[in-house]
Protein backbone atom coordinates (compact mmCIF):
# COMPACT_ATOMS: atom_id res chain seq x y z
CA UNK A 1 -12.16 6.60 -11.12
CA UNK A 2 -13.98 3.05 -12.53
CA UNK A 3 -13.69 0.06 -11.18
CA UNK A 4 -11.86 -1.04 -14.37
CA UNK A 5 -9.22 1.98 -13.91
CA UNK A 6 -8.95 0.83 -10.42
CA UNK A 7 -7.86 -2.77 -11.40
CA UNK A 8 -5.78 -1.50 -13.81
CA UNK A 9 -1.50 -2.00 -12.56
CA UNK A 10 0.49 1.32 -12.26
CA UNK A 11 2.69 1.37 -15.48
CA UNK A 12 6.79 1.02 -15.06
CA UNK A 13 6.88 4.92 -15.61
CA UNK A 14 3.88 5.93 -13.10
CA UNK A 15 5.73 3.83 -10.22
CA UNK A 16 8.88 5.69 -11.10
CA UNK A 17 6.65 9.06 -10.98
CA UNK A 18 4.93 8.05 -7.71
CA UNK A 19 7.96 6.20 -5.92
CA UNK A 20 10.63 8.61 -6.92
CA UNK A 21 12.45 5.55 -7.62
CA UNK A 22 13.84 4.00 -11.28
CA UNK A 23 15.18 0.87 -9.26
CA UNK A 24 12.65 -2.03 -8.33
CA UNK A 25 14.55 -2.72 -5.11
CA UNK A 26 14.53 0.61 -3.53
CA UNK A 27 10.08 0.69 -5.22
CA UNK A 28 9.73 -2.51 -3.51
CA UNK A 29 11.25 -0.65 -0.45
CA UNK A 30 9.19 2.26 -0.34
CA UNK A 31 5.74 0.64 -1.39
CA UNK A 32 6.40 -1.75 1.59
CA UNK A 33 7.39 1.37 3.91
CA UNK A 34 3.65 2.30 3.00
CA UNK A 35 1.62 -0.36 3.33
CA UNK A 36 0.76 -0.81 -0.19
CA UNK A 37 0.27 -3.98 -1.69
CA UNK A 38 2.36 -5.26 -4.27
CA UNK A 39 3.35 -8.11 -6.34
CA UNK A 40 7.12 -8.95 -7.74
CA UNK A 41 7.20 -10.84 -10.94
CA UNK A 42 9.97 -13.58 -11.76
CA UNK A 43 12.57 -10.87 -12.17
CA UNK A 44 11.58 -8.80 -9.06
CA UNK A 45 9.58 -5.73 -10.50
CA UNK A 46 7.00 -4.69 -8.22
CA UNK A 47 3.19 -4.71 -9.71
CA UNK A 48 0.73 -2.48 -7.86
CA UNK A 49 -3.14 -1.67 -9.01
CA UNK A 50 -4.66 1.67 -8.77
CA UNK A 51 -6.94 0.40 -6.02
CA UNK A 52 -4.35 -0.51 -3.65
CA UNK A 53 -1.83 2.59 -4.19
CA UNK A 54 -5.09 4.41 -3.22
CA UNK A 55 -6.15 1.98 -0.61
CA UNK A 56 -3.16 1.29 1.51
CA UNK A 57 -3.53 -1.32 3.91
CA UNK A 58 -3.17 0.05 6.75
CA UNK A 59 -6.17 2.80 5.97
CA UNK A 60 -8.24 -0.34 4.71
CA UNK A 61 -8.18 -2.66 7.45
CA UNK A 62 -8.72 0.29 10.12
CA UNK A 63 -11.45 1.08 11.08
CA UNK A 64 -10.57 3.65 14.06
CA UNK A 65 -8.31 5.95 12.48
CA UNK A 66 -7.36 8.05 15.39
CA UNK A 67 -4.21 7.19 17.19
CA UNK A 68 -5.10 6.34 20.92
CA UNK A 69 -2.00 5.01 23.07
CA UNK A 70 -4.05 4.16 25.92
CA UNK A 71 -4.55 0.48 26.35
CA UNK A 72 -7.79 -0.81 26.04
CA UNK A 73 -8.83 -1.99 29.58
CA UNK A 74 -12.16 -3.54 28.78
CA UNK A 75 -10.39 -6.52 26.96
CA UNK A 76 -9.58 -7.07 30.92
CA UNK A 77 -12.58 -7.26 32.25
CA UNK A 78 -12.15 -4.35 34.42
């Protein structure tokens, strides 16, 4: 996809597509659920670009996808 398609915001009907959802509250709900960034305008209609429906932030600020429940017992000085 271009950079330009990336910056591009998801239409009204492609967030009802992608969300399953024709009501803002219950998009707003959902897009929150999946860490994707969003914007409401004045009467509370979410706004989402390309780029961060297919950059979710919790995939773009990690950098060590794996899941690792140990704690990490260098931080203790051990």
């Amino acid at each position: 996809m271009s950079e330009q398609l990336m910056n591009d915001l998801i239409s009204e009907s492609d967030l009802e597509k992608v969300t399953g959802y024709k009501a803002q509250a219950k998009q707003c709900k959902l897009l929150t659920e999946h860490g994707i960034f969003f914007v409401k305008d004045a009467n509370g209609a979410p706004h989402v670009t390309w780029y961060s429906f297919n950059n979710p932030t919790h995939l773009r600020f990690n950098n060590n996808l794996t899941h690792n429940d140990e704690p990490d017992f260098s931080a203790m000085g051990l």
